[in-house]
Each structure stands twice: as structure tokens, then as C-alpha cells.
Protein backbone atom coordinates (compact mmCIF):
# COMPACT_ATOMS: atom_id res chain seq x y z
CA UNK A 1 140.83 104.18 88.05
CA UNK A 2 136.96 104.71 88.52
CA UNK A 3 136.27 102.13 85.75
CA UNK A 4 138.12 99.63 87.19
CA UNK A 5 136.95 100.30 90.78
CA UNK A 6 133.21 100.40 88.82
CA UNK A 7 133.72 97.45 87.11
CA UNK A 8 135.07 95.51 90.35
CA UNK A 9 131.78 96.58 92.51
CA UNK A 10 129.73 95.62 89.58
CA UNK A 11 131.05 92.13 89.23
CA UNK A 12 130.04 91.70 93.05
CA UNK A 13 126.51 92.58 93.05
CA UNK A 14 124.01 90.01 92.64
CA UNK A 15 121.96 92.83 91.54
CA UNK A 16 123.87 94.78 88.92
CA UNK A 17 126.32 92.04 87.54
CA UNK A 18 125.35 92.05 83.88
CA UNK A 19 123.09 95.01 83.96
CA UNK A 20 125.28 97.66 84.59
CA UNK A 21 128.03 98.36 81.55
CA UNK A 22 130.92 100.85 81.44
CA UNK A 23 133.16 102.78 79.60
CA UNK A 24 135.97 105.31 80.49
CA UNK A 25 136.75 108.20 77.96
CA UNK A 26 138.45 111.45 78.37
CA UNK A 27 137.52 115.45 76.42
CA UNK A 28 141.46 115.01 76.47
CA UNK A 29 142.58 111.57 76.41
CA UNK A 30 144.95 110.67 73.67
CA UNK A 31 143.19 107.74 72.19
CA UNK A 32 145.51 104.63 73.13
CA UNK A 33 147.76 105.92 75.72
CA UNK A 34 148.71 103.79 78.91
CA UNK A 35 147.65 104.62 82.36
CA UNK A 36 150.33 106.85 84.27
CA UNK A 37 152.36 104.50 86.07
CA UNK A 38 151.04 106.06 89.86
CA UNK A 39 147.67 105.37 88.63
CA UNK A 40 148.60 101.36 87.94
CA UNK A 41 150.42 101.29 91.34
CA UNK A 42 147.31 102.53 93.02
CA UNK A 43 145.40 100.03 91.49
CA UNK A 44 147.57 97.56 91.65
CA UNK A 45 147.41 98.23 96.12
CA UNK A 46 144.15 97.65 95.85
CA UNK A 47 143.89 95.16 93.74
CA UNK A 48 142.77 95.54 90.43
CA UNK A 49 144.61 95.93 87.47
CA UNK A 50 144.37 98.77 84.84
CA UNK A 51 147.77 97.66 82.86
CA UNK A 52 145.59 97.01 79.73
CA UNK A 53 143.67 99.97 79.92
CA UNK A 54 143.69 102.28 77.08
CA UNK A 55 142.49 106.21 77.21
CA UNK A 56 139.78 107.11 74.57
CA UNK A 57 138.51 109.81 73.45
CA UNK A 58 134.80 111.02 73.66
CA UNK A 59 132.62 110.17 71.37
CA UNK A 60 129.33 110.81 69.87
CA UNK A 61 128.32 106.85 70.11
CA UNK A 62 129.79 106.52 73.31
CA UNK A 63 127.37 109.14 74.79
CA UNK A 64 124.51 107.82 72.54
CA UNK A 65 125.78 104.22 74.36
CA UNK A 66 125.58 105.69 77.81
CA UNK A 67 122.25 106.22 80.23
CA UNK A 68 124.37 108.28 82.27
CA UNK A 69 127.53 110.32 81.92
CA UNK A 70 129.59 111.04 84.93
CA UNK A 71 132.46 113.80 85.28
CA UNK A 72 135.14 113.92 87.50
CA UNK A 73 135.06 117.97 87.87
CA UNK A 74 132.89 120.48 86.98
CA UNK A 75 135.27 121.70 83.82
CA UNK A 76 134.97 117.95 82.41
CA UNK A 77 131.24 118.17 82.81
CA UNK A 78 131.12 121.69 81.31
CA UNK A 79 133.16 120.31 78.53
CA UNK A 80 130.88 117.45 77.86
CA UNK A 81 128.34 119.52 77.74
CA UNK A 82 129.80 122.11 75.22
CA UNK A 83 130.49 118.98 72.89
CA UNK A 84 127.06 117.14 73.40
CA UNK A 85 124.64 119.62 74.23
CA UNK A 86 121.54 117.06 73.25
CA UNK A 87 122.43 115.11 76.22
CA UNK A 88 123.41 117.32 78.64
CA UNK A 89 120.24 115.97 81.02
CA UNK A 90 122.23 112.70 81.68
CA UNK A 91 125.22 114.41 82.47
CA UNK A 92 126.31 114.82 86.67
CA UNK A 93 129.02 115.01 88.49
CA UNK A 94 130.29 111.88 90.44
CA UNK A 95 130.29 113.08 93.39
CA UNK A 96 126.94 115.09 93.14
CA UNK A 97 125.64 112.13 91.77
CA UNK A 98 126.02 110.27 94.90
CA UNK A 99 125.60 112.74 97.17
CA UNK A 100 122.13 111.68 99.09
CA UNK A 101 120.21 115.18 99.06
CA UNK A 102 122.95 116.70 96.79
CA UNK A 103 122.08 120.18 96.08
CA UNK A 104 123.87 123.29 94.07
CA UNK A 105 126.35 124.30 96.35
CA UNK A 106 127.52 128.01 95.93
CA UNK A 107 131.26 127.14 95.45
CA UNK A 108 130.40 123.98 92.38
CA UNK A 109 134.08 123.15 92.97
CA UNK A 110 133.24 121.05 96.13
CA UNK A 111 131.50 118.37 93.73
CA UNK A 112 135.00 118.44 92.08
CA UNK A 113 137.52 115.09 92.27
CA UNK A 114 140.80 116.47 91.52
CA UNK A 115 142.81 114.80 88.26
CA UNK A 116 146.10 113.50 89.88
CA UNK A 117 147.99 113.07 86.53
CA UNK A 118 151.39 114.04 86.70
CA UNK A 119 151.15 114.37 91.07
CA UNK A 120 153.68 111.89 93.46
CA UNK A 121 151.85 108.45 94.70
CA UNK A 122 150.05 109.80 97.59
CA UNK A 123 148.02 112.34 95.66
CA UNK A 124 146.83 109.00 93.39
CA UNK A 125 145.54 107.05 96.59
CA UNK A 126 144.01 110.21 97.83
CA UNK A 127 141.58 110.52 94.49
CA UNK A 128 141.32 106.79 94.50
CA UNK A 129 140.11 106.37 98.32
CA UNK A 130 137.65 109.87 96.80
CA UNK A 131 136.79 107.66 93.92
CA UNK A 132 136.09 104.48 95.75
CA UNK A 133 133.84 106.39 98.27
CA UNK A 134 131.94 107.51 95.58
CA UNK A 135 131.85 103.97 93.90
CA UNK A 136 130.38 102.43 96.73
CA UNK A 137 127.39 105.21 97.58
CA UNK A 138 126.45 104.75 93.27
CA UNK A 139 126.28 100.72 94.00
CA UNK A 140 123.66 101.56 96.79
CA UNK A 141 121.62 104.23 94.65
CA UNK A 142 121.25 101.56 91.71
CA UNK A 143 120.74 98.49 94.17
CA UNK A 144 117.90 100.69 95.40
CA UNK A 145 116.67 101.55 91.72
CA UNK A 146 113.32 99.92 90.67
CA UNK A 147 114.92 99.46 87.17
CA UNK A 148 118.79 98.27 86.32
């Protein structure tokens, strides 16, 4: 869901259109499976479409690929960081990552957006409205960057 929400606010910035590439992989994902059908629903109310979507797994060349590397929750990132140690200094939390001012908060759970897999409908358009609040503070930190 945060690719294609990514992806959509991407496309319609005159700023980052074309500068600004991503990719979606999971420490879990089972390379080639379909979105959960909530998840497509979700997407579908708002607009986009993830139908073609396929899960990947991590790799080393994707994180080679990537500037930046952003989690979901803090056991993804701890994961990520277990796996590719090297780059652990590009690695945040999404919601930290947006987070004007964000600093270490005692309980590191707070930075967490919940995985919905396998929860009813509402659950899914609860992470995505968390998601798309997050999608639309990163558009404003890298409109503001000096370099895209």
C-alpha cells in the first residue's frame, strides 16, 4: 500500500517526478504472492490499484539500489538491520522519518505502523489513512531537500 500511495504522490510533484524511485520488499514476503484482498480494496477506495503488485523479498541489491530504507515497525527495521548491517545508517522508521523534530521516544513502539495482514477492512483503511499521513509529510521533507 505505501508504494503505491508513494508512487501516486511522486507522479504529482513537479519536483520529484522522475527523481524519486521505489521499491517495496518484505524480511518475510513470499517472493510473488498477491496483495491480500483488504489491502486491494483499500486501494482500490482510494484510488490506486495494487492488483499487479507482487511481494519480494529483501535483497542485497535492492538495499545497495536504495538511498534510503524505510520500515514499517521497529521489528522490520531491527530485522533489516540484522541482515544488512553495512547499511544500517540509511535505515528509519516511516514514521520517525517524517516526524519534524522526531526524537527517541522511550516506548520505540510509537514510531510503529501496525501490519494489518490477516485483520477485517477497517483495520486496512486505518494503516492506510497512517500510511498516507506519512506519505504526504516525506513529499514535503524531499520538496524541501536541496538535492533529489
Amino acid at each position: 500500500m505505501a508504494e503505491a500511495m508513494l508512487d501516486e504522490a511522486v507522479s504529482d510533484s513537479d519536483r520529484l517526478r522522475g527523481a524519486v524511485k521505489t521499491e517495496s520488499a518484505g524480511t518475510f514476503a513470499f517472493d510473488g504472492s498477491e496483495p491480500a484482498k483488504n489491502a486491494c480494496t483499500v486501494m482500490y477506495e482510494l484510488g490506486l490499484s495494487i492488483d499487479r503488485h507482487r511481494a519480494q523479498q529483501v535483497t542485497q541489491e535492492l538495499v545497495d539500489w536504495a538511498d534510503v530504507v524505510l520500515t514499517m515497525d521497529v521489528y522490520g527495521l531491527e530485522q533489516m538491520q540484522v541482515m544488512f548491517p553495512e547499511a544500517a545508517d540509511k535505515m528509519a522508521l516511516l514514521k520517525q522519518f517524517v516526524e519534524e523534530g522526531a526524537v527517541e521516544k522511550a516506548d520505540e513502539e510509537y514510531y510503529n505502523i501496525d501490519d494489518p495482514y490477516g485483520e477485517d477492512l477497517d483495520t486496512y483503511r486505518a494503516c492506510a489513512a497512517e500510511i498516507r499521513s506519512c506519505i504526504e509529510k516525506l513529499i514535503q521533507r524531499l520538496e524541501r531537500a536541496p538535492e533529489i
